[in-house]
Protein backbone atom coordinates (compact mmCIF):
# COMPACT_ATOMS: atom_id res chain seq x y z
CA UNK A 1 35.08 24.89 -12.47
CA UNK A 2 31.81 23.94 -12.57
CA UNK A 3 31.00 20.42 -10.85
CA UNK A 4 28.70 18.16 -13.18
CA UNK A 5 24.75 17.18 -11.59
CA UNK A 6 23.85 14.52 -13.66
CA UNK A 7 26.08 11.35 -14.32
CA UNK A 8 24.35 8.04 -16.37
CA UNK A 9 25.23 4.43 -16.14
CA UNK A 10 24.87 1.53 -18.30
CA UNK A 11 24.92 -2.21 -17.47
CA UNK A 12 24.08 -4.84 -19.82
CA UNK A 13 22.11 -7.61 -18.33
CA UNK A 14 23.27 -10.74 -18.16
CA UNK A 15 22.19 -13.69 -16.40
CA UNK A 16 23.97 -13.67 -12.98
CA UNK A 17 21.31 -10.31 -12.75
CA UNK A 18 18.39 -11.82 -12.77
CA UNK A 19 15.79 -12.44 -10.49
CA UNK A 20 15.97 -16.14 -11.00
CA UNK A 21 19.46 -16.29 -10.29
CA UNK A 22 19.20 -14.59 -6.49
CA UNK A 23 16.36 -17.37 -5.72
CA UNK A 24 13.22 -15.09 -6.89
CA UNK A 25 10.62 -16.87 -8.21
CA UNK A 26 11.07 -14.55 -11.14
CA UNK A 27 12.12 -15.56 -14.47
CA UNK A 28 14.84 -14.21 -16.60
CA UNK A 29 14.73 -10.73 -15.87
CA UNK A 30 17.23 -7.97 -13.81
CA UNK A 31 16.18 -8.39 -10.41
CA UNK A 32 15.34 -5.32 -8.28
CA UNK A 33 18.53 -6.11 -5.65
CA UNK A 34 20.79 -5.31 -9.43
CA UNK A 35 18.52 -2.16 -9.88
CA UNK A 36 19.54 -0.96 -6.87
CA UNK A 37 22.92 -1.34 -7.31
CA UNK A 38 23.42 0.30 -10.25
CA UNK A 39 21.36 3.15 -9.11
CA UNK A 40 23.59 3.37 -6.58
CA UNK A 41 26.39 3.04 -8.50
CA UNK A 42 25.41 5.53 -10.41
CA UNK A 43 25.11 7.45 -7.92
CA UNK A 44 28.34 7.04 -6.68
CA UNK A 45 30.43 7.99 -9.42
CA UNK A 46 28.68 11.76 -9.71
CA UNK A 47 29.38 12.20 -5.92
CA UNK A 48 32.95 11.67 -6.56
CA UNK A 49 33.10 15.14 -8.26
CA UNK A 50 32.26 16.73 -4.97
CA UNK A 51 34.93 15.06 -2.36
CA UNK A 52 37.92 16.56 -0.73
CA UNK A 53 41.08 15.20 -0.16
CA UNK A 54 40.55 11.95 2.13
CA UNK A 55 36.65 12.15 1.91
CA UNK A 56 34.59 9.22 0.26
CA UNK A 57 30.90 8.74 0.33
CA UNK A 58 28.65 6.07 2.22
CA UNK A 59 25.59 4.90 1.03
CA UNK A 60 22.91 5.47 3.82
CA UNK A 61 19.24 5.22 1.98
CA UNK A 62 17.48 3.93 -0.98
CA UNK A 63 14.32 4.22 -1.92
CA UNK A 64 13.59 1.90 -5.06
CA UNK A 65 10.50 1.75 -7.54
CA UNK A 66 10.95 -1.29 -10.31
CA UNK A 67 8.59 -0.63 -12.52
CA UNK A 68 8.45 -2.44 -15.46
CA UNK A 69 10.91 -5.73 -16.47
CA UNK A 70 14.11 -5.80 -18.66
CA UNK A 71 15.16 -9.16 -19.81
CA UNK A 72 18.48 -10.61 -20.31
CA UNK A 73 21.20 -9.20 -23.26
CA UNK A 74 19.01 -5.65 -23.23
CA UNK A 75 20.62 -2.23 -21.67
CA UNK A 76 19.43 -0.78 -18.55
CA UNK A 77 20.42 3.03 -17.91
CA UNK A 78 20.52 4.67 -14.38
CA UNK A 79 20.89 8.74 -14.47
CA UNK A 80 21.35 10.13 -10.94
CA UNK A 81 20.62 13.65 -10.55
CA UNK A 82 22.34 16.00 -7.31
CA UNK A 83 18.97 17.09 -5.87
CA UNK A 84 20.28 18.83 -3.16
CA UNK A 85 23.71 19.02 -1.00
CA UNK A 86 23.60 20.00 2.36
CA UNK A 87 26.51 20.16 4.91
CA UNK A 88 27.94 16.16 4.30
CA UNK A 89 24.66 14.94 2.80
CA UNK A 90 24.24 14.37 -1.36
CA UNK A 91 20.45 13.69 -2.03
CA UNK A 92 19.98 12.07 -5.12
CA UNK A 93 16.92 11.92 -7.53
CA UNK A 94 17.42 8.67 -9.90
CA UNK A 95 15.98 7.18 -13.00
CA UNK A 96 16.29 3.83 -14.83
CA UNK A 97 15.45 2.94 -18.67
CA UNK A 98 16.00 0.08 -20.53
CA UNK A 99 16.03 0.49 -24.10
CA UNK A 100 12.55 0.21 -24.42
CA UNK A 101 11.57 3.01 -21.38
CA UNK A 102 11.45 3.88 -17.92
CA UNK A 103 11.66 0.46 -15.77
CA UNK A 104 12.38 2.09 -12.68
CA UNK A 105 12.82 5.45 -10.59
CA UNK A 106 14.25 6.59 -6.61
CA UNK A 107 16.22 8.42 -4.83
CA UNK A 108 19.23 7.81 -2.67
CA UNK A 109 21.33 9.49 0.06
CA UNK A 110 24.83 9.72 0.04
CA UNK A 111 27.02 10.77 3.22
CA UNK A 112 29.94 12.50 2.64
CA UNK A 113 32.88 10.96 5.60
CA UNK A 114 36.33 10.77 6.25
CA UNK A 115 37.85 7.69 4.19
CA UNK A 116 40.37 7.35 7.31
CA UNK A 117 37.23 7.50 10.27
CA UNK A 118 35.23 5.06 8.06
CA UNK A 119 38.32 2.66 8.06
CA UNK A 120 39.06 3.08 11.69
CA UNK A 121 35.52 2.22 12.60
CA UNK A 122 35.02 -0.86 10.72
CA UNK A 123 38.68 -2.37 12.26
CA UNK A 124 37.39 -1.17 15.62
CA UNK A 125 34.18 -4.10 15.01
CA UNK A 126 36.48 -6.60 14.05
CA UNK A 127 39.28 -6.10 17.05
């Protein structure tokens, strides 16, 4: 079976995404901090098609253009595309369009780790 390299996501923008709402002095438009997240999240769900049993995926860069503003009620599209995997690491090559064009563009690195490790690790900082 053939694994997919391309997964989109949509998001409509509301209000709680919007520049103004994180403390920006921008105005009603999806803030750059939501643009990254649904790159990412994007992202994330086509790197699910490549984990083993117990594996899950961290996030561990993201590099972010915002080009161009998308105001509130409009869709915003992010389509991450598998660039390259490489032993645990998932390169990503990512694009964002609102409905009226590109609005933004990046690429992100995914790490692929053991769901179990990653757990152990983060109760090891809080003991």
């Amino acid at each position: 079976m053939e694994r997919p390299t391309q997964y989109s996501l949509t998001w409509t923008v509301t209000d709680e995404m919007t520049a103004k709402r994180i403390g920006s002095a921008g105005s009603q438009i999806f803030s750059t901090p939501n643009m990254v997240a649904l790159m990412e999240a994007a992202a994330l769900e086509l790197a699910k098609n490549y984990l083993e049993k117990g594996q899950t995926t961290v996030g561990a860069q993201i590099l972010c253009k915002h080009l161009a503003p998308t105001p509130v009620g409009m869709k915003v599209t992010a389509t991450a595309t598998l660039r390259s995997f490489e032993g645990r690491k998932l390169w990503f090559d990512l694009e964002v369009c609102d409905e009226k064009g590109r609005c933004g563009e990046g690429e992100h690195l995914r790490i692929l780790v053991k769901s179990a490790d990653m757990t152990k690790k983060a109760q090891d900082k809080q003991a």
